[in-house]
Protein backbone atom coordinates (compact mmCIF):
# COMPACT_ATOMS: atom_id res chain seq x y z
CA UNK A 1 19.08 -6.33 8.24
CA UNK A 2 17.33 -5.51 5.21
CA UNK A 3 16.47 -9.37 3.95
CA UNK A 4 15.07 -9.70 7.56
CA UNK A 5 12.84 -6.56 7.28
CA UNK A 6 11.47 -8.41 3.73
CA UNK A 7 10.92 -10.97 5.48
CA UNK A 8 8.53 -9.63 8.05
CA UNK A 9 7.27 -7.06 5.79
CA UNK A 10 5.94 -10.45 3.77
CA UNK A 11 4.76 -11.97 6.85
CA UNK A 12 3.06 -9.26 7.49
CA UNK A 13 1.47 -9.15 4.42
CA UNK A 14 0.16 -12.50 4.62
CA UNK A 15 -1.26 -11.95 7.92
CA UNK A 16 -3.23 -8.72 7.05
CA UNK A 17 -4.94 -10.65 3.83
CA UNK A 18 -5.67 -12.95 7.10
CA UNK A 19 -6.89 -11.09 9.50
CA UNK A 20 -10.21 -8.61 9.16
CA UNK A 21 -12.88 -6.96 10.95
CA UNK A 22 -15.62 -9.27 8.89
CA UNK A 23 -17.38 -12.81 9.64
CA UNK A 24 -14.59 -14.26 7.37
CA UNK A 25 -12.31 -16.78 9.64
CA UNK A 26 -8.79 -16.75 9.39
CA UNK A 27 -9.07 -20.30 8.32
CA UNK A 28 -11.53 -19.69 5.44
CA UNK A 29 -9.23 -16.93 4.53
CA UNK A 30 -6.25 -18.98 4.39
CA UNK A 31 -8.22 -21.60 2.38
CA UNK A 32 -8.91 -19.09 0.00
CA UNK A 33 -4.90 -17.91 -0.36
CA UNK A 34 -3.59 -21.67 -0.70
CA UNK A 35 -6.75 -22.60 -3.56
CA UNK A 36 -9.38 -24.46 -2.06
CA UNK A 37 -11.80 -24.39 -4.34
CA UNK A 38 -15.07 -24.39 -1.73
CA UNK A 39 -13.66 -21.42 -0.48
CA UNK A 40 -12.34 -19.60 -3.99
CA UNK A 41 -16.03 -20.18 -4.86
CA UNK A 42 -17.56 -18.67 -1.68
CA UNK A 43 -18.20 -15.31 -2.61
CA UNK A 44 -18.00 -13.58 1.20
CA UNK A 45 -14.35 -14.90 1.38
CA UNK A 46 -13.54 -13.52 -2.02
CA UNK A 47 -14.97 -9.91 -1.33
CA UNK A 48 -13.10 -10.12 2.50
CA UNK A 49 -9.61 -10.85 0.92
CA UNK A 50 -9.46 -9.42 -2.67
CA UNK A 51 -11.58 -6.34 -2.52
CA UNK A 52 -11.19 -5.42 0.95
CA UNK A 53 -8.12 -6.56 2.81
CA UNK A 54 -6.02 -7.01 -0.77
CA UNK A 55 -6.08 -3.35 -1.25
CA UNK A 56 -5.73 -1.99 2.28
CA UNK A 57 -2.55 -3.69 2.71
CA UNK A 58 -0.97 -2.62 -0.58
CA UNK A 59 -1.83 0.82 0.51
CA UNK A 60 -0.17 0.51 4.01
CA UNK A 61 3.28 -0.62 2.29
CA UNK A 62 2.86 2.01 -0.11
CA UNK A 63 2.16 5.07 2.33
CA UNK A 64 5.03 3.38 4.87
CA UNK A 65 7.36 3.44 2.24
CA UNK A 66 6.81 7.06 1.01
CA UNK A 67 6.63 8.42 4.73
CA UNK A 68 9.59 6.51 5.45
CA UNK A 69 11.91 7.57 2.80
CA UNK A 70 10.33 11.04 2.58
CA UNK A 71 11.29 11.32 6.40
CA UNK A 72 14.59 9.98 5.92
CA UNK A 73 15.43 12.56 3.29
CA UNK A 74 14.27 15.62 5.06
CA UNK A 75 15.68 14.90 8.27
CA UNK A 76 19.08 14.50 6.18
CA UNK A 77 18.78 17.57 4.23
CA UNK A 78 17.70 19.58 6.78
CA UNK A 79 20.48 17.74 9.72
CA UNK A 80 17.18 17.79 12.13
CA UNK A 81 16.54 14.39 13.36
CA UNK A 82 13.44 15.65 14.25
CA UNK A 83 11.95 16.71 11.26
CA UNK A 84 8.98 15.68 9.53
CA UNK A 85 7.01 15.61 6.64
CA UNK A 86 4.72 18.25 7.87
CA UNK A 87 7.15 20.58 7.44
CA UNK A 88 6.71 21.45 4.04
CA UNK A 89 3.12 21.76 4.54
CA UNK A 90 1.90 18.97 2.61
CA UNK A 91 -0.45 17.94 5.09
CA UNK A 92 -2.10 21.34 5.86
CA UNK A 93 -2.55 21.90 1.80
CA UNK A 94 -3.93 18.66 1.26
CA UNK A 95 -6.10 19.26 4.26
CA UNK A 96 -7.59 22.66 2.66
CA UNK A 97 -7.54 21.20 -0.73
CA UNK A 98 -10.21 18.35 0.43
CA UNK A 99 -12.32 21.00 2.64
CA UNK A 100 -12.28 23.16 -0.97
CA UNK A 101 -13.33 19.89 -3.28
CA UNK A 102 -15.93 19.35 -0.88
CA UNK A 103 -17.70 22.16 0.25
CA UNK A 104 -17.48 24.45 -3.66
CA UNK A 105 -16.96 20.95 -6.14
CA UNK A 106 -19.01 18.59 -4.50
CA UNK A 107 -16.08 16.25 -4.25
CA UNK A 108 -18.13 12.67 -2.55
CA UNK A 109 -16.31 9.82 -3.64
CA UNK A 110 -13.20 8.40 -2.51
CA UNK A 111 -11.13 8.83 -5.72
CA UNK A 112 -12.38 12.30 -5.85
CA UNK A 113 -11.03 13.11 -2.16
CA UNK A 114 -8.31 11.38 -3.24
CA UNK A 115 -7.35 13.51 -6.14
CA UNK A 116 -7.75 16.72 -3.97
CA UNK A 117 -5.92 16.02 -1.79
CA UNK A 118 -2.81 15.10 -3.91
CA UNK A 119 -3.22 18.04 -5.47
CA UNK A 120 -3.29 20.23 -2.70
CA UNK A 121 -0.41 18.73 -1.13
CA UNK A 122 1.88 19.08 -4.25
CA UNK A 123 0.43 22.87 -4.66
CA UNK A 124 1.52 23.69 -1.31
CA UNK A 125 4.85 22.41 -1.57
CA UNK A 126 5.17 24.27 -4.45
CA UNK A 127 4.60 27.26 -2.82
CA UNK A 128 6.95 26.00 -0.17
CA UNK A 129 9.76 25.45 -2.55
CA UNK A 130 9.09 29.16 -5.02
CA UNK A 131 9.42 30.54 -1.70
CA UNK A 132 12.44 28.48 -0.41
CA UNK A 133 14.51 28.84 -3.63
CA UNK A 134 14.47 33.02 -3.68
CA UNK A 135 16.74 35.32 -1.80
CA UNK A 136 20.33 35.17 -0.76
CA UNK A 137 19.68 32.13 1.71
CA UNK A 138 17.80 29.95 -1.25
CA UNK A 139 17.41 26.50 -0.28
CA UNK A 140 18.73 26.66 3.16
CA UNK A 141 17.03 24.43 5.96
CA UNK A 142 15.83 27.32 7.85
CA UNK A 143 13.92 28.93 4.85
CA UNK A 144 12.45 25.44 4.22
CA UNK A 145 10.97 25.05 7.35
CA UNK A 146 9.66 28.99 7.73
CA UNK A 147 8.15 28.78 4.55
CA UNK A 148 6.76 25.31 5.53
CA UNK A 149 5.12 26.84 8.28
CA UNK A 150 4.32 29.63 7.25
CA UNK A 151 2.07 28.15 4.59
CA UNK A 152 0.70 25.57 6.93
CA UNK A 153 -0.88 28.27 9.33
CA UNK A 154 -2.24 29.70 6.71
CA UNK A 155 -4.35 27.16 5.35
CA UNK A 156 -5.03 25.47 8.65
CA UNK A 157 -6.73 29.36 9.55
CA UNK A 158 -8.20 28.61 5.98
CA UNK A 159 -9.33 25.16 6.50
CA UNK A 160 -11.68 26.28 10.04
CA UNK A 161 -12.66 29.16 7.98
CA UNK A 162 -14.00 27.09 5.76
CA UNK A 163 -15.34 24.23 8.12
CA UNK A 164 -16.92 26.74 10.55
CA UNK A 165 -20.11 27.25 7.81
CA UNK A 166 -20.26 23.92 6.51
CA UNK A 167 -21.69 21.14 8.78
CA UNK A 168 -22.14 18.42 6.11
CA UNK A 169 -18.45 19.02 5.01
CA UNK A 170 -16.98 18.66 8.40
CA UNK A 171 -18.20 15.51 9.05
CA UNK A 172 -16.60 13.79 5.84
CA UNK A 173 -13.33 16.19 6.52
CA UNK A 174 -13.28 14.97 9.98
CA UNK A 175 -13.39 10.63 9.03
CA UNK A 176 -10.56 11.82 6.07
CA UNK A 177 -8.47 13.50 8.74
CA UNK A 178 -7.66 10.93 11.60
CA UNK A 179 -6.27 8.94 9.06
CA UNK A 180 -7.28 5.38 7.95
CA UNK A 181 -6.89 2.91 5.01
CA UNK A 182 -10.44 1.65 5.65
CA UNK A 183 -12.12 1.83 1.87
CA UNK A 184 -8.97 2.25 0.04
CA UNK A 185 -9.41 0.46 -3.68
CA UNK A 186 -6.71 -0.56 -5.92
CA UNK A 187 -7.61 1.57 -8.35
CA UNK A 188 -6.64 4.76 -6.22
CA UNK A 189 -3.31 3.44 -6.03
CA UNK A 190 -2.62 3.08 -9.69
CA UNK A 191 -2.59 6.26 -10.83
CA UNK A 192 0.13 7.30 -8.13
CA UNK A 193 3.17 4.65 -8.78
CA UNK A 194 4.30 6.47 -11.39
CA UNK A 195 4.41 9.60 -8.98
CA UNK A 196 6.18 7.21 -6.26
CA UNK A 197 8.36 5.49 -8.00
CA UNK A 198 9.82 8.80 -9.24
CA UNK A 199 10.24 10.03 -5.81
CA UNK A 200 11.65 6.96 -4.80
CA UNK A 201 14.76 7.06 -7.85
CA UNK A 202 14.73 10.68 -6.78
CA UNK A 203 15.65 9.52 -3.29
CA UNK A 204 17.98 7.19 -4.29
CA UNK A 205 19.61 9.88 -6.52
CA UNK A 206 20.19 12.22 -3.80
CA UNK A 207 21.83 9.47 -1.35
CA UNK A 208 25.25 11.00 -2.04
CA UNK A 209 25.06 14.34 -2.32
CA UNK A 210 23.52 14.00 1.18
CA UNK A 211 26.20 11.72 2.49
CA UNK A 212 28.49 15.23 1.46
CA UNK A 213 25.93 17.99 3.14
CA UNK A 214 26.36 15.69 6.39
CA UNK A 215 29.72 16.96 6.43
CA UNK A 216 28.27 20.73 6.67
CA UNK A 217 27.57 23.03 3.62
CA UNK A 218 31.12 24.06 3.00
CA UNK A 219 32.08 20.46 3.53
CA UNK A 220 29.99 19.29 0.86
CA UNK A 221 31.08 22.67 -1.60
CA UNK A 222 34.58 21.52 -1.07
CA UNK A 223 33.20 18.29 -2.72
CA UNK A 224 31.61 20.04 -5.76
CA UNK A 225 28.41 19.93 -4.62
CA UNK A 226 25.58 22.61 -3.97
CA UNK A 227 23.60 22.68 -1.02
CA UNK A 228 21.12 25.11 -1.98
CA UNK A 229 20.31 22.81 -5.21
CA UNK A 230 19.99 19.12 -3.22
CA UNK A 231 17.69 20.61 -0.88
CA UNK A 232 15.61 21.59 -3.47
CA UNK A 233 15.95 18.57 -5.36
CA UNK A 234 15.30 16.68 -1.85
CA UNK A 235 12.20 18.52 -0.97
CA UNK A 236 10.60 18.14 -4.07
CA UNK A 237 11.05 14.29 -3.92
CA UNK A 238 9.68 14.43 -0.11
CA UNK A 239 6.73 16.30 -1.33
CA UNK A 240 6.20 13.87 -4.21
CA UNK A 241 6.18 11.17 -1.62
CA UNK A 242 4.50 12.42 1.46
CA UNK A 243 1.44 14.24 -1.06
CA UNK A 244 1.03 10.23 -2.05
CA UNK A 245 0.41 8.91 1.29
CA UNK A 246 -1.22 11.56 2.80
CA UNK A 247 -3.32 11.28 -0.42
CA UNK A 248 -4.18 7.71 0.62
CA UNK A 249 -4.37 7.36 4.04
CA UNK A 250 -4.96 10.99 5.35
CA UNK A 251 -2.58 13.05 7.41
CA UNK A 252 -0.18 10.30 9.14
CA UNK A 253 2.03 11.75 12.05
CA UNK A 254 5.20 10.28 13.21
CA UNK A 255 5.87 7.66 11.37
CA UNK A 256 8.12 9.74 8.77
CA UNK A 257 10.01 10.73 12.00
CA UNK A 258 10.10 7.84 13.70
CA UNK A 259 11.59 5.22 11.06
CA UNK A 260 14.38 7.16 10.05
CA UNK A 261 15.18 7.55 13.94
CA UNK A 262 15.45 3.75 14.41
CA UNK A 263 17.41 3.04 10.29
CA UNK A 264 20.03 6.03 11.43
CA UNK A 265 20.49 3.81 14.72
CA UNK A 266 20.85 0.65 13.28
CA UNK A 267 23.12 1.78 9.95
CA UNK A 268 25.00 5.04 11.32
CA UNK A 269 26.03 7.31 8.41
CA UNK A 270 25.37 5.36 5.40
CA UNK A 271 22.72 7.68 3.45
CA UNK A 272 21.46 4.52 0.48
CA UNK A 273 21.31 2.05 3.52
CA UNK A 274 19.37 4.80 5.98
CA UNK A 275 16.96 5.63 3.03
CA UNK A 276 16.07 1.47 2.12
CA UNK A 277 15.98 0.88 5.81
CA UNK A 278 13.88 3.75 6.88
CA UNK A 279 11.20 3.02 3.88
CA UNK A 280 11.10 -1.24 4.93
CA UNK A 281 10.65 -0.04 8.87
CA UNK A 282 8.31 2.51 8.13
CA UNK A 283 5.88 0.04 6.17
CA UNK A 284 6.30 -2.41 8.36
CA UNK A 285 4.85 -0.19 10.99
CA UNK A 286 2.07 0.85 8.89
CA UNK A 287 0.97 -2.16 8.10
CA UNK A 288 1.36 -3.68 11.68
CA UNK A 289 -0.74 -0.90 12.77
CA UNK A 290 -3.33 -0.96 9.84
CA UNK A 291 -3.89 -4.65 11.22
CA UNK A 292 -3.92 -3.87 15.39
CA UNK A 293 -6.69 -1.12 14.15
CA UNK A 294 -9.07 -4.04 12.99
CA UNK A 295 -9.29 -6.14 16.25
CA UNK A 296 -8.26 -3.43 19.20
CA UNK A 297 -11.73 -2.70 19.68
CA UNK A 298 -13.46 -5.36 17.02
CA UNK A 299 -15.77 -5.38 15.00
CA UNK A 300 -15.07 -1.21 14.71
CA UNK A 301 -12.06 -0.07 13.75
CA UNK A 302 -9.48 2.26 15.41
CA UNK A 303 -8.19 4.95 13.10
CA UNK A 304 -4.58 4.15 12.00
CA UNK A 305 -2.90 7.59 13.55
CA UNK A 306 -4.48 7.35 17.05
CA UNK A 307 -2.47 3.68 16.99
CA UNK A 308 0.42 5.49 16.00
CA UNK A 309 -0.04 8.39 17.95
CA UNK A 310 0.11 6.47 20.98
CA UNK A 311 3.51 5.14 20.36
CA UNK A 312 4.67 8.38 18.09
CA UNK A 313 4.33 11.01 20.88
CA UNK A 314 6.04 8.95 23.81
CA UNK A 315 8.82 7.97 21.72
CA UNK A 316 8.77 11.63 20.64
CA UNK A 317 9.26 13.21 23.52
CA UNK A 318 12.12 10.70 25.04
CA UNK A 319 13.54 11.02 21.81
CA UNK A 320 13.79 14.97 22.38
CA UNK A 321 14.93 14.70 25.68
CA UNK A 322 17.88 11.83 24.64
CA UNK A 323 19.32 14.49 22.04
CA UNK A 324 18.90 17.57 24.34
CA UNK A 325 20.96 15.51 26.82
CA UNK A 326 23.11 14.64 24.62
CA UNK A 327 23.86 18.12 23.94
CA UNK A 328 24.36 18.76 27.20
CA UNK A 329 26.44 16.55 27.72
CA UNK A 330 28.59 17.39 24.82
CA UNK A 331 28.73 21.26 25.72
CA UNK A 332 29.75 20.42 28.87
């Protein structure tokens, strides 16, 4: 399953360097990949494929992999299939942290949006996890996710407070905020491997000690571990990852839910194989919608999470109703 996944995630790749919203034919473009040398010399080709298309697509299999294995982990940790990366308000800090650079720093570049919004995100989960780890109940899923929100209402009240007085800064907070890859350079991704790749080995790290809390939290005592501690450990690799891609690409909904949906129904209980499947389906996704978004309505572009929205909240909502039947069915 996973060499198949590579596969298309390659594929993929190969078609997105192909395909574009620009004059440049798929043809020229290919001629370009395979060396011609009429079309390595051609200048328009060049800037379509290396500095536009090159970097947009190494972006989508970066933010699908951290939304994929940051999903994968939370939903483990906290035993909710349906939780998300929201829930440790990365996106809502993020969100405030841009609205802040912009408005009082006179944040205007790319980069600089960039780096505000990483920072925010990893600020807030911060907070998330101070507040998490205190008390009696530290590091239990519940306190997680009421801290999570919690701090997310707060700065989304913060964010329109903000927003409400500033016209020029609600226009650039509204195009960072659907979510898009459009004018992503390689040089924003640089700086954050190191930050993903540590998230990543994080993940990995924690694939057993959440194979034991699946067996409850005395289960996995009984087994030497501590809950408390891997759900610490667990959220602060989830907020590494999902304050990289939201970082990137803007706030991106349901694709940390939905991957780790569809690698728990293809590999049942297996954490290590749930975590690499989850991350390959999730950029595969990403980048299959990163390229639908440049010819759905062409030459504009549809924003990457409307795409995903539209098959996200359907999905969703069966998804709900298949485990509260389930449940039913079970208590019955």
């Amino acid at each position: 399953m996973s060499t198949g996944l590579v596969v298309l995630l390659l594929g993929l790749v190969l078609l997105s360097l192909l395909i574009g919203t620009g004059s440049s034919s798929v043809g020229s473009a290919w001629d370009f990949l395979t060396g011609d040398t009429a079309a390595r010399a051609d200048a328009q080709i060049r800037l379509a494929v290396m500095d536009v298309r090159l970097p947009r697509t190494l972006a989508a299999v970066l933010v699908g992999t951290c939304l994929g294995a940051a999903g994968c982990l939370l939903q483990a940790a906290t035993r909710n299939p349906l939780a998300e990366t929201g829930l440790l308000g990365v996106n809502s800090g993020a969100a405030f942290a841009v609205v802040l650079g912009l408005t009082f720093f006179g944040a205007d570049s790319p980069g600089e949006v960039l780096v505000w919004a990483l920072t925010g995100g990893m600020a807030a989960s911060a907070v998330v996890l101070l507040f998490a780890a205190s008390g009696r109940t530290a590091g239990s899923p519940l306190r997680l996710v009421l801290a999570g929100s919690a701090l997310s209402a707060t700065f989304h009240g913060c964010t329109s407070y903000v927003l409400l007085g500033t016209q020029s800064t609600f226009d650039t907070y509204r195009y960072w905020t659907i979510g898009s890859l459009a004018g992503v350079e390689v040089s924003d991704l640089v700086p954050l491997l190191p930050l993903v790749a540590i998230g990543l080995l994080t993940a990995l790290g924690c694939a057993r000690p959440l194979s034991a809390l699946a067996l409850g939290d005395d289960g996995a005592r009984s087994l030497g571990h501590h809950p408390g501690r891997i759900r610490l450990v667990v959220a602060g690799a989830v907020s590494l990852l999902a304050g990289c891609a939201v970082a990137v690409a803007g706030p991106i909904a349901f694709l940390g839910l939905l991957a780790p949906y569809a690698a728990r129904a293809l590999t049942g209980p297996r954490m290590t194989a749930q975590l690499v499947l989850s991350a390959l389906i999730a950029a595969n996704i990403m980048i299959l919608a990163d390229i639908l978004a440049r010819i759905v309505i062409r030459p504009w572009e549809t924003p990457v999470s409307v795409l995903l929205a539209f098959v996200g909240g359907p999905l969703l909502v069966w998804i709900a109703r298949s485990s509260r039947l389930s449940t039913a069915g079970a208590e019955a």
